[in-house]
Protein backbone atom coordinates (compact mmCIF):
# COMPACT_ATOMS: atom_id res chain seq x y z
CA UNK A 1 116.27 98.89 103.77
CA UNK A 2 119.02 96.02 104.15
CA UNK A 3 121.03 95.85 101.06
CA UNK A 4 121.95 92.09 99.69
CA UNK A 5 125.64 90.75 100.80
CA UNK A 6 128.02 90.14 98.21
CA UNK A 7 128.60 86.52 100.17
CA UNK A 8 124.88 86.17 99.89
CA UNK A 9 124.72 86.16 96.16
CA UNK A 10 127.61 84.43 95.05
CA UNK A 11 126.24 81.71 97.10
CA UNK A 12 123.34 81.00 95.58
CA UNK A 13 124.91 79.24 92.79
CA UNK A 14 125.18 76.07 94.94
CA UNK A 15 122.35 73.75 94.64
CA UNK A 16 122.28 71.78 97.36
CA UNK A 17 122.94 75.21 99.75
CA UNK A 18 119.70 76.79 98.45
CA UNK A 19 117.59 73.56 99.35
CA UNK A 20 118.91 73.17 102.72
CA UNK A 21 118.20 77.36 102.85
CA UNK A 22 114.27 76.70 101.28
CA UNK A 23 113.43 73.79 103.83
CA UNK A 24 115.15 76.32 107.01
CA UNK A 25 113.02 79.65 105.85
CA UNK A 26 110.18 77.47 105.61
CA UNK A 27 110.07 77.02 108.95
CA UNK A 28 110.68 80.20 109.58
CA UNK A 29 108.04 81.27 107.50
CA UNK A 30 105.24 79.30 109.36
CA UNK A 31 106.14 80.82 112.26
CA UNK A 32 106.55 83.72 111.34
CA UNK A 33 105.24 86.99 113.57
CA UNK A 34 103.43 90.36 112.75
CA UNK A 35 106.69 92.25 113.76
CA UNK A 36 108.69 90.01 111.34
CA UNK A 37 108.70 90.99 107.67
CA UNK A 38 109.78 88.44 105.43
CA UNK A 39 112.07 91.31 104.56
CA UNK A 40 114.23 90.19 107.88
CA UNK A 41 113.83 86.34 107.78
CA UNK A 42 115.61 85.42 104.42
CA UNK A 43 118.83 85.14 103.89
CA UNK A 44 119.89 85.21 100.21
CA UNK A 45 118.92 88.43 98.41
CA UNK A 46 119.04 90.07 94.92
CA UNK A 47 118.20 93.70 94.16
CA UNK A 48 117.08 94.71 90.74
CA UNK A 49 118.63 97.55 89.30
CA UNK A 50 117.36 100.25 86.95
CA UNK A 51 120.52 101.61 86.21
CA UNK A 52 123.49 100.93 83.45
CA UNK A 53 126.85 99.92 84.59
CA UNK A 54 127.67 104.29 84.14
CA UNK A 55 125.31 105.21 86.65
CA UNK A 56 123.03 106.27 84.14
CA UNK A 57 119.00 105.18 84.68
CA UNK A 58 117.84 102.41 81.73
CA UNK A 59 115.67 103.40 78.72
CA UNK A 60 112.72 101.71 78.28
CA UNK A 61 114.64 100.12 75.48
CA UNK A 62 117.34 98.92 77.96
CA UNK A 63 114.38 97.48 79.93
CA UNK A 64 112.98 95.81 77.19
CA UNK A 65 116.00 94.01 76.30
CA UNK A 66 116.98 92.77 79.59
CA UNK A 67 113.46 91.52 80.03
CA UNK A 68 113.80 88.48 77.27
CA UNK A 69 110.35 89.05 76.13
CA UNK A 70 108.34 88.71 78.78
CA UNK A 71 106.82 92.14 78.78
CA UNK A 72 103.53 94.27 77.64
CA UNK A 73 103.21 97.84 77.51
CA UNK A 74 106.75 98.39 78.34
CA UNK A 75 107.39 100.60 75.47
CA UNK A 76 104.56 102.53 75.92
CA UNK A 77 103.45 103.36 79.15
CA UNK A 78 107.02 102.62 81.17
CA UNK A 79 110.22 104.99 82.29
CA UNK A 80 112.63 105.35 84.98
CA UNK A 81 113.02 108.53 86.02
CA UNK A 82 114.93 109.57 89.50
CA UNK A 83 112.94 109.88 92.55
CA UNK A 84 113.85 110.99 96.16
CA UNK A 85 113.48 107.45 97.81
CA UNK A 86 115.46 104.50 98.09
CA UNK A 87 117.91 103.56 95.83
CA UNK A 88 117.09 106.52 93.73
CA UNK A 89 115.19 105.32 90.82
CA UNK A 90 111.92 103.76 90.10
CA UNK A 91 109.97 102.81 87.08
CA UNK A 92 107.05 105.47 86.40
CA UNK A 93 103.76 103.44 84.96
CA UNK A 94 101.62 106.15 83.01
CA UNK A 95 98.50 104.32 82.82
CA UNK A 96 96.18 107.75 81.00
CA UNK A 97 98.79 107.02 78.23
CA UNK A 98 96.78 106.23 74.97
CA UNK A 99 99.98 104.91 73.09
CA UNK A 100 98.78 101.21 73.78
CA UNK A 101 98.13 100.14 70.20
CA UNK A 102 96.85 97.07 72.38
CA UNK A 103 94.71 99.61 74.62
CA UNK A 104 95.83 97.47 77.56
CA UNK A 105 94.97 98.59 80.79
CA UNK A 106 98.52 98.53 82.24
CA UNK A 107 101.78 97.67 81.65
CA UNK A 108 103.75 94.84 83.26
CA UNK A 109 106.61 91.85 82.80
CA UNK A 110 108.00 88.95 84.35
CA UNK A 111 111.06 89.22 86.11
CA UNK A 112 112.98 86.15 87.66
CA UNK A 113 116.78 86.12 89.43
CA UNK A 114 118.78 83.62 87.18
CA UNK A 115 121.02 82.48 89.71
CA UNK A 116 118.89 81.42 92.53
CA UNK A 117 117.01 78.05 91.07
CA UNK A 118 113.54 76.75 92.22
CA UNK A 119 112.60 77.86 95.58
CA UNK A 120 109.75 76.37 98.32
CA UNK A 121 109.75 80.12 99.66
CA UNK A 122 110.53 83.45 98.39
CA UNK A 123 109.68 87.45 99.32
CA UNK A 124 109.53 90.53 97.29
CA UNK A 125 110.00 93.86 98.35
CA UNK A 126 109.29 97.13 96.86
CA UNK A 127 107.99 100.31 97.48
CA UNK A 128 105.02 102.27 95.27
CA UNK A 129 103.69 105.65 95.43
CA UNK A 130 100.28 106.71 93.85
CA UNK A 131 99.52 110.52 93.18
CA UNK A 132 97.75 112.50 96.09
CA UNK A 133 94.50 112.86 93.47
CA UNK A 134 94.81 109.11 92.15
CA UNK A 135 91.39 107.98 90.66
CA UNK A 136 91.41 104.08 92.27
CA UNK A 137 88.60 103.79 89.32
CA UNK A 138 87.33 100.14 89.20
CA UNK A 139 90.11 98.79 91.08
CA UNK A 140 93.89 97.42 89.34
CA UNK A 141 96.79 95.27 90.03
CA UNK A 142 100.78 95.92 91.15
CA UNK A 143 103.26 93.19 91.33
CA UNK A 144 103.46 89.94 93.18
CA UNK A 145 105.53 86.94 92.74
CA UNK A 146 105.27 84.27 90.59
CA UNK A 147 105.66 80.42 90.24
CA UNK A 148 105.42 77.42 88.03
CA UNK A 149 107.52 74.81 86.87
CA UNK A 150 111.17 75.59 85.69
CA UNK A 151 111.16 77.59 82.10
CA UNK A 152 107.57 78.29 82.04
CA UNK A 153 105.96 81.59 81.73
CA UNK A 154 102.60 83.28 83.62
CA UNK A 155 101.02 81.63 80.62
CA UNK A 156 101.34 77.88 81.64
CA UNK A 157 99.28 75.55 83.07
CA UNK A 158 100.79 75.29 85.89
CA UNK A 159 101.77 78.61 86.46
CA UNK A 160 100.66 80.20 89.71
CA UNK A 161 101.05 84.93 91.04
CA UNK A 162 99.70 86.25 93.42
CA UNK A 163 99.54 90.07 92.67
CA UNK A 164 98.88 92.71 94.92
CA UNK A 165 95.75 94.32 94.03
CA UNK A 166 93.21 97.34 95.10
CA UNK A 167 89.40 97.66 94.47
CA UNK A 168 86.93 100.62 93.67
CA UNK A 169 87.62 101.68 96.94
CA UNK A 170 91.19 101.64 97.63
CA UNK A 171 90.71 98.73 99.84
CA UNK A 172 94.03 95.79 99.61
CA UNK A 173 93.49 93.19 97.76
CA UNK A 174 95.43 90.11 96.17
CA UNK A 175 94.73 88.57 92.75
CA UNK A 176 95.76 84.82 92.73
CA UNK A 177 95.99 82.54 89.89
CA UNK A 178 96.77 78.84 89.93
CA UNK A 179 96.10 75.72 88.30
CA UNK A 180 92.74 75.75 89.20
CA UNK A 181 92.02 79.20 87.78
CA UNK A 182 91.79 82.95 88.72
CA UNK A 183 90.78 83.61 92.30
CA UNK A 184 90.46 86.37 94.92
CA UNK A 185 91.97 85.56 98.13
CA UNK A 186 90.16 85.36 100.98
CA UNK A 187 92.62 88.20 103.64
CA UNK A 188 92.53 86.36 107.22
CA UNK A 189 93.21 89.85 108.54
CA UNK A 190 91.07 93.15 108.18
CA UNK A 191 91.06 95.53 104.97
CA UNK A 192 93.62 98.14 104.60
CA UNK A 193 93.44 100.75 102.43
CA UNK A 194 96.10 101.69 99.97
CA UNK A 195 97.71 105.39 100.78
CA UNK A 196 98.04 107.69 98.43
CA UNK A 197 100.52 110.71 97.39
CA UNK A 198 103.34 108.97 99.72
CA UNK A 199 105.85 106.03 99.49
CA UNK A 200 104.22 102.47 100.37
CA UNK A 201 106.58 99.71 101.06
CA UNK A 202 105.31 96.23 100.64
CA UNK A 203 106.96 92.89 101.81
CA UNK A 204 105.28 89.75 100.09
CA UNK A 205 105.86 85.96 101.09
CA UNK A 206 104.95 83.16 99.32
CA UNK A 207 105.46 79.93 100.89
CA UNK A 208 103.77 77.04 98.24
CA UNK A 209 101.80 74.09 99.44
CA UNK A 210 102.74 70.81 99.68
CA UNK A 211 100.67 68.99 96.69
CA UNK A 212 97.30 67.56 97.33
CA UNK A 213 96.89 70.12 100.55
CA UNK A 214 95.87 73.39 101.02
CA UNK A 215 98.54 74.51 103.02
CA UNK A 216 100.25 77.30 101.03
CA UNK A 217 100.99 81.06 103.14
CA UNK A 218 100.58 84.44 101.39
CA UNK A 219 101.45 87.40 103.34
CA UNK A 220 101.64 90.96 102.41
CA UNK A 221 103.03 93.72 105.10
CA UNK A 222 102.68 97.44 104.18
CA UNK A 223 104.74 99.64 105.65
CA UNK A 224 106.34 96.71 107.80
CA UNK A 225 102.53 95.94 109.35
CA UNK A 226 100.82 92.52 108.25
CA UNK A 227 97.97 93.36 105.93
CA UNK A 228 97.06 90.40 104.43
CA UNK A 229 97.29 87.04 105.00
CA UNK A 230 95.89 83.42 104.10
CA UNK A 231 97.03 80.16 105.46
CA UNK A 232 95.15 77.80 103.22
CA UNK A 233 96.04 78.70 99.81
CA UNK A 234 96.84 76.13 96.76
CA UNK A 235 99.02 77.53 94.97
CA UNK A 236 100.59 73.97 93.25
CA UNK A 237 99.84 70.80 91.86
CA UNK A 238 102.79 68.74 91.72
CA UNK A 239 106.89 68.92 93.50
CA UNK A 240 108.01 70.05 89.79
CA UNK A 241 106.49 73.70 90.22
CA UNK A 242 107.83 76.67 92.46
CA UNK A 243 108.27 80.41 93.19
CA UNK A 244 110.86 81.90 90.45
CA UNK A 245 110.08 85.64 90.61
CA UNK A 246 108.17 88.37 90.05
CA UNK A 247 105.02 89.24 88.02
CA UNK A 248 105.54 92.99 87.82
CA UNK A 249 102.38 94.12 86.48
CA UNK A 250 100.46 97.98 86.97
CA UNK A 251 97.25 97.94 85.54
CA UNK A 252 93.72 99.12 86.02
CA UNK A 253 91.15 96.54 85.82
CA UNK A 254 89.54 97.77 82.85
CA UNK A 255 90.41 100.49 80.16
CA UNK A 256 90.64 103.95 81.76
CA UNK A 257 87.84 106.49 81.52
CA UNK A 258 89.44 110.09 80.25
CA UNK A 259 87.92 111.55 83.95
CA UNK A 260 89.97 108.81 86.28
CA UNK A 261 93.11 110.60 87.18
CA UNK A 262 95.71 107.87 86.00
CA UNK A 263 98.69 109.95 87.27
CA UNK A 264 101.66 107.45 86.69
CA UNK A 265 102.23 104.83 89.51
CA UNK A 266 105.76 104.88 90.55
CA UNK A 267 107.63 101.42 91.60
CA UNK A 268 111.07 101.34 93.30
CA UNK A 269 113.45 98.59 92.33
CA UNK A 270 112.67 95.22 93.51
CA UNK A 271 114.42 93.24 96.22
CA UNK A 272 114.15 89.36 95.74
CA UNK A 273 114.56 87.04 98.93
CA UNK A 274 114.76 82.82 99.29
């Protein structure tokens, strides 16, 4: 996994470098190949960290306050714990918990890099891992990025996520939302199903439409193979609205039964890329 450069962040401060940067992995990002990941064609990058400045993993209360209030079932149903992959940490998602006084199906919160500004283009990675005897139920969500105009929330109008997403089967699937309303995506590529009781890692892209056309690109590679993809999506309205992070939701679609097997869904740290 290719850590971010120090040079790399401190110079996404500049505005002006991060359009020119936008409009060049644009183009890349239209052109851009099976055996490419968006992992490998953006420059700028930002890892997430789920540890304190003493090396010592957050709390969920840490989490919560870092989060500025953008979160649901943190406190209930999320942890970090240490894990034998990547960086070393990951959040752990226990969806059987019954702690929910909102008995929502997941857990989940909004999570966008401060320092890099609006962005035509963007890529998340992360890896997941579900438990060997995970009950895929009636289907759920994990996280995808997110967009809308500057300062808004999932919440607004404008607001537009695309969130990774499996169905009764197991089978990929993505969960957009725009202006328009809630969609499913139509997958340009064949179904994949999502493995289970080993490490996943996902690469998404989002590159948003220009207004009026439906032009946007959603990809999704697992394990560094393209899964999913749709060249015709709308994911925008108007110039004022654009990727600014990630919608890190893990949720069932519905309430779970006490037979599903909701072992927790574990989530290494997030890697955000313009």
């Amino acid at each position: 996994m290719r850590m971010p450069s120090q040079t790399a962040i401190l110079l996404n401060g500049a505005v002006a470098v991060i359009a020119v940067a936008s409009a060049v992995t644009m183009g890349r990002s239209i052109i851009g190949t099976d055996a490419e990941t968006c992992r490998v064609r953006y420059d700028n990058a930002i890892q997430w960290s789920l540890q304190r400045d003493d090396g010592q993993l957050l709390s969920a209360s840490d989490l919560q306050a870092r989060l500025g209030a953008t979160d649901w079932g943190l406190m209930e149903r999320v942890s970090v714990v240490k894990v034998d992959h990547g960086p070393g940490s990951a959040l752990a998602v226990d969806l059987a918990s019954r702690r929910a006084a909102s008995q929502s199906p997941g857990a989940g919160f909004e999570w966008g890099p401060q320092s890099t500004g609006p962005v035509a283009a963007a890529c998340v990675s992360y890896a997941f891992k579900l438990d060997r005897d995970f009950d895929f139920a009636a289907g759920g969500r994990l996280p995808g990025l997110l967009g809308g105009p500057s300062g808004s929330d999932r919440k607004a109008p404008e607001a537009f996520s695309a969130r990774l997403a499996w169905d009764d089967k197991g089978q990929l699937d993505i969960i957009g939302h725009a202006p328009e309303g809630p969609a499913r995506l139509k997958n340009e590529r064949h179904t994949s199903e999502l493995p289970r009781g080993r490490w996943v890692m996902v690469d998404q892209e989002v590159v948003v439409n220009s207004p009026g056309r439906n032009d946007g690109i959603l990809r999704v590679w697992l394990d560094g193979k393209l899964r999913f993809e749709n060249r015709g999506v709308a994911f925008r309205t108007g110039t004022g609205s654009a990727v600014r992070g990630v919608l890190a939701e893990v949720a069932y679609a519905r309430q779970p039964n006490a037979r599903d097997n909701a072992g927790p869904v574990l989530l290494t740290p997030f890697e955000y890329r313009w």
